[in-house]
N, C-alpha and C. Protein backbone atom coordinates (compact mmCIF):
# COMPACT_ATOMS: atom_id res chain seq x y z
N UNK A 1 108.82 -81.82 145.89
CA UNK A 1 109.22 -80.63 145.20
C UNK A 1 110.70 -80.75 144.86
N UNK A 2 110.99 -80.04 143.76
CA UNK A 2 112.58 -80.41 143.32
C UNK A 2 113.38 -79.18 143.40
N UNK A 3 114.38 -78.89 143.65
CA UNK A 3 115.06 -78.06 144.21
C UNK A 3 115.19 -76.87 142.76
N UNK A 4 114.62 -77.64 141.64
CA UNK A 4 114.88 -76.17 140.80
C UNK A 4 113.25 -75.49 140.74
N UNK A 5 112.27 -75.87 141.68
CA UNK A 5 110.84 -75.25 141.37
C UNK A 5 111.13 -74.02 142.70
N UNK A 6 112.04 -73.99 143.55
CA UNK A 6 112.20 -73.06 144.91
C UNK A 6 113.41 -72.40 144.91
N UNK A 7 113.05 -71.41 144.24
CA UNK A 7 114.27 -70.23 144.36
C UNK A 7 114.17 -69.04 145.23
N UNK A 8 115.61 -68.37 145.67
CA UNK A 8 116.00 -67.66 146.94
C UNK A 8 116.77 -66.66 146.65
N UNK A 9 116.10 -65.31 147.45
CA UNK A 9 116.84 -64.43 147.05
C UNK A 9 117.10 -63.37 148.14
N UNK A 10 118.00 -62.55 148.44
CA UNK A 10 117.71 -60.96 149.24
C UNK A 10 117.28 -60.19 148.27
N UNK A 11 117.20 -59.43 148.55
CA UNK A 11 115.98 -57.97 148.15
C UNK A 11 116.88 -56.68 148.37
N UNK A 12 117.37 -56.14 147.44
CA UNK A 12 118.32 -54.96 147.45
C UNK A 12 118.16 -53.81 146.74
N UNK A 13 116.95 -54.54 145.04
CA UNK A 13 117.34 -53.61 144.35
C UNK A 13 116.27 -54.49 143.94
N UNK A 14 115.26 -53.61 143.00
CA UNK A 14 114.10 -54.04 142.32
C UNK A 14 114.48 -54.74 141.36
N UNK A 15 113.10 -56.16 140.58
CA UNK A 15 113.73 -56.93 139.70
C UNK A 15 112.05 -57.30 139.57
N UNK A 16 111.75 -57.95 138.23
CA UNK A 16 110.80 -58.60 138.06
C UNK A 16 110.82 -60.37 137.72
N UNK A 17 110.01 -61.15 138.04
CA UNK A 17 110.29 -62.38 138.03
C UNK A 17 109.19 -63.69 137.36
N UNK A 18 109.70 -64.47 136.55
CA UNK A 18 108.19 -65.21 136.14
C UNK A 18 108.59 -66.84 137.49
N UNK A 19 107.31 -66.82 137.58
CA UNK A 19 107.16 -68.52 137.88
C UNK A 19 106.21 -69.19 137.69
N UNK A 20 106.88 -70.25 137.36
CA UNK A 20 105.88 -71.58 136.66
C UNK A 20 104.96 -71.75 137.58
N UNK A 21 103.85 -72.46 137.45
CA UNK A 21 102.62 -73.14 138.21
C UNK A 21 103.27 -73.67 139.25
N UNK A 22 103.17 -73.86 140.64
CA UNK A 22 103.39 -75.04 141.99
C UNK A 22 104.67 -74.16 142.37
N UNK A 23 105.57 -73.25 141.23
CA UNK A 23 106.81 -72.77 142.09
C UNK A 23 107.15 -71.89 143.13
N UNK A 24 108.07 -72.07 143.77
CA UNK A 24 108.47 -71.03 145.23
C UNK A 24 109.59 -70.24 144.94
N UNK A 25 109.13 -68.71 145.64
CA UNK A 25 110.00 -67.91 145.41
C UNK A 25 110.23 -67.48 146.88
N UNK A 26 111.46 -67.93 147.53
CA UNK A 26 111.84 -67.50 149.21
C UNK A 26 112.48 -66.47 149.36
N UNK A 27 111.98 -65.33 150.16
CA UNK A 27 112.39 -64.28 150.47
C UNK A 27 112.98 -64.57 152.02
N UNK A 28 114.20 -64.45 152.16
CA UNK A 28 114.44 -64.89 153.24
C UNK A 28 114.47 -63.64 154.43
N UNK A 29 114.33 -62.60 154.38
CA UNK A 29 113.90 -61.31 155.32
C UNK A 29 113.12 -60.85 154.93
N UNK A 30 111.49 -60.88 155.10
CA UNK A 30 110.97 -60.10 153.66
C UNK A 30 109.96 -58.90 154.40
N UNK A 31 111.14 -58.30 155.53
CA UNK A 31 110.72 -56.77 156.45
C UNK A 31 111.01 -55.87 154.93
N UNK A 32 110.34 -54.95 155.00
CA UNK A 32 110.26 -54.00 153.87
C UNK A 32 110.56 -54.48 152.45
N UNK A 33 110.19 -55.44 152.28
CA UNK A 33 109.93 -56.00 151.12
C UNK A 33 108.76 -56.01 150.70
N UNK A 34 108.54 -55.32 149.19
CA UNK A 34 107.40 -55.29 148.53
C UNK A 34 107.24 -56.42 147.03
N UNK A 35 106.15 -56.76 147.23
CA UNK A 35 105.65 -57.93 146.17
C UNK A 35 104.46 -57.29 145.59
N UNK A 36 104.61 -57.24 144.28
CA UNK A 36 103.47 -57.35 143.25
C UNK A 36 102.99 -58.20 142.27
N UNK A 37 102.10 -58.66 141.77
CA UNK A 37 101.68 -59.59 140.98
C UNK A 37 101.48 -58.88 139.66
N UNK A 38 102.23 -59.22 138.56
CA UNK A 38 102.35 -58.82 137.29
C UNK A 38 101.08 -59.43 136.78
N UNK A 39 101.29 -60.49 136.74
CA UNK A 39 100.40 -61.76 135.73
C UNK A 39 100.20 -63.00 136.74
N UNK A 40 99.04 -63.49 136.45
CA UNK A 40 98.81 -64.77 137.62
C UNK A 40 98.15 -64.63 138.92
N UNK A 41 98.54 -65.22 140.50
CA UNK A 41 98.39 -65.22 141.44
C UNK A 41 99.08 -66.14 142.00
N UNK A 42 99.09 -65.37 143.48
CA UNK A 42 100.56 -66.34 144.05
C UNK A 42 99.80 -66.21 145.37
N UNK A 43 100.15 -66.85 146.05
CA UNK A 43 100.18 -67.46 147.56
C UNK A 43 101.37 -66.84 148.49
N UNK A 44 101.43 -66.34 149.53
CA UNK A 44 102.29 -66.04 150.30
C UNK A 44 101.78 -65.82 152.12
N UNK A 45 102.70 -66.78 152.53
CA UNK A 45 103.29 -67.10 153.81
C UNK A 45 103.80 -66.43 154.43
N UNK A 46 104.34 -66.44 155.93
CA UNK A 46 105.10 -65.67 156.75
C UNK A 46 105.57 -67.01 157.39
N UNK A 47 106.73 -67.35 157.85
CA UNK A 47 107.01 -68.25 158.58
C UNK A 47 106.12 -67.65 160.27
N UNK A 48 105.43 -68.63 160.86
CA UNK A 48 105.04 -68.19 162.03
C UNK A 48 103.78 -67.29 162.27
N UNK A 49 103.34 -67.35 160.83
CA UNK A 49 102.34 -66.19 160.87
C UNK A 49 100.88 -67.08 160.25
N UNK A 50 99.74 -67.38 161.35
CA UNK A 50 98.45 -68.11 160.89
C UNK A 50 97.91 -67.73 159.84
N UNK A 51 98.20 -66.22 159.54
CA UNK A 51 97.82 -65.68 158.10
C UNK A 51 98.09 -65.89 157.16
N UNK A 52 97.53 -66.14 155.71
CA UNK A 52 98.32 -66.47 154.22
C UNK A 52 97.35 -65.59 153.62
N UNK A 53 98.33 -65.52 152.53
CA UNK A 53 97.37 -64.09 151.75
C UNK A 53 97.84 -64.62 150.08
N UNK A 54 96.51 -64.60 149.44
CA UNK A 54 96.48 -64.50 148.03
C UNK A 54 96.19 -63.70 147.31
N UNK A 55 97.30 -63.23 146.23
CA UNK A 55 97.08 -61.68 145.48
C UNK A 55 96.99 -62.52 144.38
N UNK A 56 95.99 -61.42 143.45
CA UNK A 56 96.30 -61.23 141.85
C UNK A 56 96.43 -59.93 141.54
N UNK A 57 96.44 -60.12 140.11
CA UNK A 57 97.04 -59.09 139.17
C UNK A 57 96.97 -57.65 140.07
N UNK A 58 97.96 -57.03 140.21
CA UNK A 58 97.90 -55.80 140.53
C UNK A 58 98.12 -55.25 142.09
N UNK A 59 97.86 -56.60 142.69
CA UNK A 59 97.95 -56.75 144.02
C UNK A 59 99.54 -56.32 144.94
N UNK A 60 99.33 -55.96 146.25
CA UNK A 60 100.80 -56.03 146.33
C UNK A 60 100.79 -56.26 147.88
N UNK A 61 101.65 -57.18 148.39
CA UNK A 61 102.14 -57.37 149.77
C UNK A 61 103.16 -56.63 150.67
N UNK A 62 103.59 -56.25 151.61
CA UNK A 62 103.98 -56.02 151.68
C UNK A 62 104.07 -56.11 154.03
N UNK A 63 105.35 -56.46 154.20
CA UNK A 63 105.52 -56.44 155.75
C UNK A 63 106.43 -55.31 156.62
N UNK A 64 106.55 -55.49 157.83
CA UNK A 64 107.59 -54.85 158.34
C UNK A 64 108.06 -56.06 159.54
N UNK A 65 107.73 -57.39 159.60
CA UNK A 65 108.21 -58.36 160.01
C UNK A 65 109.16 -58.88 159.75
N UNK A 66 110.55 -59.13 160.50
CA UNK A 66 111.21 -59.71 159.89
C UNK A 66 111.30 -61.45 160.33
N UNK A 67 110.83 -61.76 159.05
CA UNK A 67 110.44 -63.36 158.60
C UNK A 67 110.66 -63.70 157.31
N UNK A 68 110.91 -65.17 157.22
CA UNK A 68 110.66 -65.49 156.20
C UNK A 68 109.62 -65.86 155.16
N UNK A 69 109.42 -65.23 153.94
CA UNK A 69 108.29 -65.83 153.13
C UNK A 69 108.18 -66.26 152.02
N UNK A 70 106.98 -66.93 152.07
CA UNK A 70 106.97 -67.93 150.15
C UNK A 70 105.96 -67.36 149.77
N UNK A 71 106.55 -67.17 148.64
CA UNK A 71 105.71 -67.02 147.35
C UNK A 71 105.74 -68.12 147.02
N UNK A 72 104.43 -68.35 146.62
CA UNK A 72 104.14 -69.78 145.72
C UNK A 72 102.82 -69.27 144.90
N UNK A 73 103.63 -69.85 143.37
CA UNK A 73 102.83 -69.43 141.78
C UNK A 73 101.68 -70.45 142.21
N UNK A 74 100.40 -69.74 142.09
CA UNK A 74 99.00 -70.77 142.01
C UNK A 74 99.15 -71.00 140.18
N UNK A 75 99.33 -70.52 139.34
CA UNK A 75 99.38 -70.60 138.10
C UNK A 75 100.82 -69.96 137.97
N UNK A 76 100.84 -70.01 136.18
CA UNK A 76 102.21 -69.63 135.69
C UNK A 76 101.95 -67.86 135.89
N UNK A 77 103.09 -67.23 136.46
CA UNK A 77 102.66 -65.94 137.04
C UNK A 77 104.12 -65.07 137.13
N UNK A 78 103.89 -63.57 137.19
CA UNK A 78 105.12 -62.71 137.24
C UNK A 78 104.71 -61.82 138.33
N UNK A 79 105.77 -61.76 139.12
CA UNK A 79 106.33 -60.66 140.45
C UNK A 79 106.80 -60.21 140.18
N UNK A 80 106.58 -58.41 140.74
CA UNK A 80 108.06 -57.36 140.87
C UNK A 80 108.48 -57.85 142.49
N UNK A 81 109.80 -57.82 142.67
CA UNK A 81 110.09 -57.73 144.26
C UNK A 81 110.77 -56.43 144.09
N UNK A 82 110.93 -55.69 145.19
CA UNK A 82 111.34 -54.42 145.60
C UNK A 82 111.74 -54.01 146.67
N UNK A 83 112.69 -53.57 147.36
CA UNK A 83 112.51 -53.00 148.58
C UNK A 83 111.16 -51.83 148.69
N UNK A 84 110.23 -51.60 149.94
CA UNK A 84 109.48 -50.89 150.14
C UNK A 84 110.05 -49.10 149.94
N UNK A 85 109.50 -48.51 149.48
CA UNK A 85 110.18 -46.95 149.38
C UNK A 85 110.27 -46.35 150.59
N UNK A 86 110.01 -46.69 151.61
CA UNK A 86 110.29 -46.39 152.85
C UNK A 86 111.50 -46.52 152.95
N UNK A 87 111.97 -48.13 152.48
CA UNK A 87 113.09 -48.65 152.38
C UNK A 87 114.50 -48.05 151.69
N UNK A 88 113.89 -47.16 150.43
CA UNK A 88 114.67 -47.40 149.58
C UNK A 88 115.40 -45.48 149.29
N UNK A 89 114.24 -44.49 150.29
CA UNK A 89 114.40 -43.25 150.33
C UNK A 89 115.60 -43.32 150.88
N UNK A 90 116.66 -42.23 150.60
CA UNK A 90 118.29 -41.75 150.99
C UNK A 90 117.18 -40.39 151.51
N UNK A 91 118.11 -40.16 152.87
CA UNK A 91 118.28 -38.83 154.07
C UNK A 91 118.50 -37.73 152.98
N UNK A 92 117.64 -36.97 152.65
CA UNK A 92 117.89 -36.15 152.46
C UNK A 92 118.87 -34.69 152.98
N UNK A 93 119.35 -34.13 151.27
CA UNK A 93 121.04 -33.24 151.78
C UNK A 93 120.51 -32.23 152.44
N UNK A 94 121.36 -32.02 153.56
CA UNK A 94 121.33 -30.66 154.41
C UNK A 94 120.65 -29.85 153.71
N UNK A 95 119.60 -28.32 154.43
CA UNK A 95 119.21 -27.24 154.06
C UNK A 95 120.32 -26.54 153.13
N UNK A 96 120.14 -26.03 152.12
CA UNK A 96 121.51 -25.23 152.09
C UNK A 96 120.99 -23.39 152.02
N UNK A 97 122.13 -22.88 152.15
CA UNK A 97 121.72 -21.65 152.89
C UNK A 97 120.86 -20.83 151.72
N UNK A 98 119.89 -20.42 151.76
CA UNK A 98 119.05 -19.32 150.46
C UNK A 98 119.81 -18.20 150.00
N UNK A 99 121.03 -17.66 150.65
CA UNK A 99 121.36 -16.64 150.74
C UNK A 99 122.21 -17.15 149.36
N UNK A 100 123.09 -17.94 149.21
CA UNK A 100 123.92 -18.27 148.31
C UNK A 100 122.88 -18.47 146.81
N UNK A 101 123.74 -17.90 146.03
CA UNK A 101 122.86 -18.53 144.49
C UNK A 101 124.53 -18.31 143.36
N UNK A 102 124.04 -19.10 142.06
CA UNK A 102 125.60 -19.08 141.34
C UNK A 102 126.06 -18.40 141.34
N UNK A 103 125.52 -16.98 141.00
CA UNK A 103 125.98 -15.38 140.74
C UNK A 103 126.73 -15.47 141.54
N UNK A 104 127.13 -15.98 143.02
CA UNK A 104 128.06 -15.51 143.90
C UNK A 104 129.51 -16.43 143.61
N UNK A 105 129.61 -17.55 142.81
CA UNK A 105 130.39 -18.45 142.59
C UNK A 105 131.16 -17.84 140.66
N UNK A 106 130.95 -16.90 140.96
CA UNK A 106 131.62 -16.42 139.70
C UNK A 106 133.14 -16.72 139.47
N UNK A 107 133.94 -16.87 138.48
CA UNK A 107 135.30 -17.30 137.99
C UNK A 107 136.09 -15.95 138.54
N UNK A 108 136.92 -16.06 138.97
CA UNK A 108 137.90 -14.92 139.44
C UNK A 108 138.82 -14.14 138.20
């Protein structure tokens, strides 16, 4: 394999991705990382894990392990990667009080 068929990435912010036939896509933490299959089917690994799992179209993976994993294109094929929305929800802002509404924020 040649070092431009295996590409590497973190996972921060959603993105979609094509890969050629035989190529690897390494997720190097891929805990709350979500994978979908656009077009194609891909192969994916867990380092350490007897399990391998093959998605197509529409399919989506997803762990809370933190490991490393490959994607590998069985054909020429497109992924979304994503953080999981578990992942990606912000804490919602404090209650704020009902009692207040604009009318009370009037210009002096």
């Amino acid at each position: 394999m040649t070092s431009s068929s295996f590409l590497s990435a973190t996972v921060s912010s959603a993105f979609e991705m094509g890969l050629t036939a035989r190529s690897i896509y390494r997720v190097d933490d891929a805990a709350d990382v979500r994978i979908t299959v656009r077009r194609g089917s891909v192969w994916i690994t867990l380092d350490n894990d007897p399990v391998d799992v093959v998605l197509s179209v529409g399919e989506q993976f997803s762990t809370s392990q933190h490991r490393r994993a490959l994607v590998s294109a069985l054909e020429p094929s497109c992924i979304s990667v994503a953080p999981t929305v578990e992942h990606t929800v912000r804490k919602a802002a404090p209650q704020r009080s009902p009692n207040l509404r604009l009318s009370h924020f009037q210009p002096a």
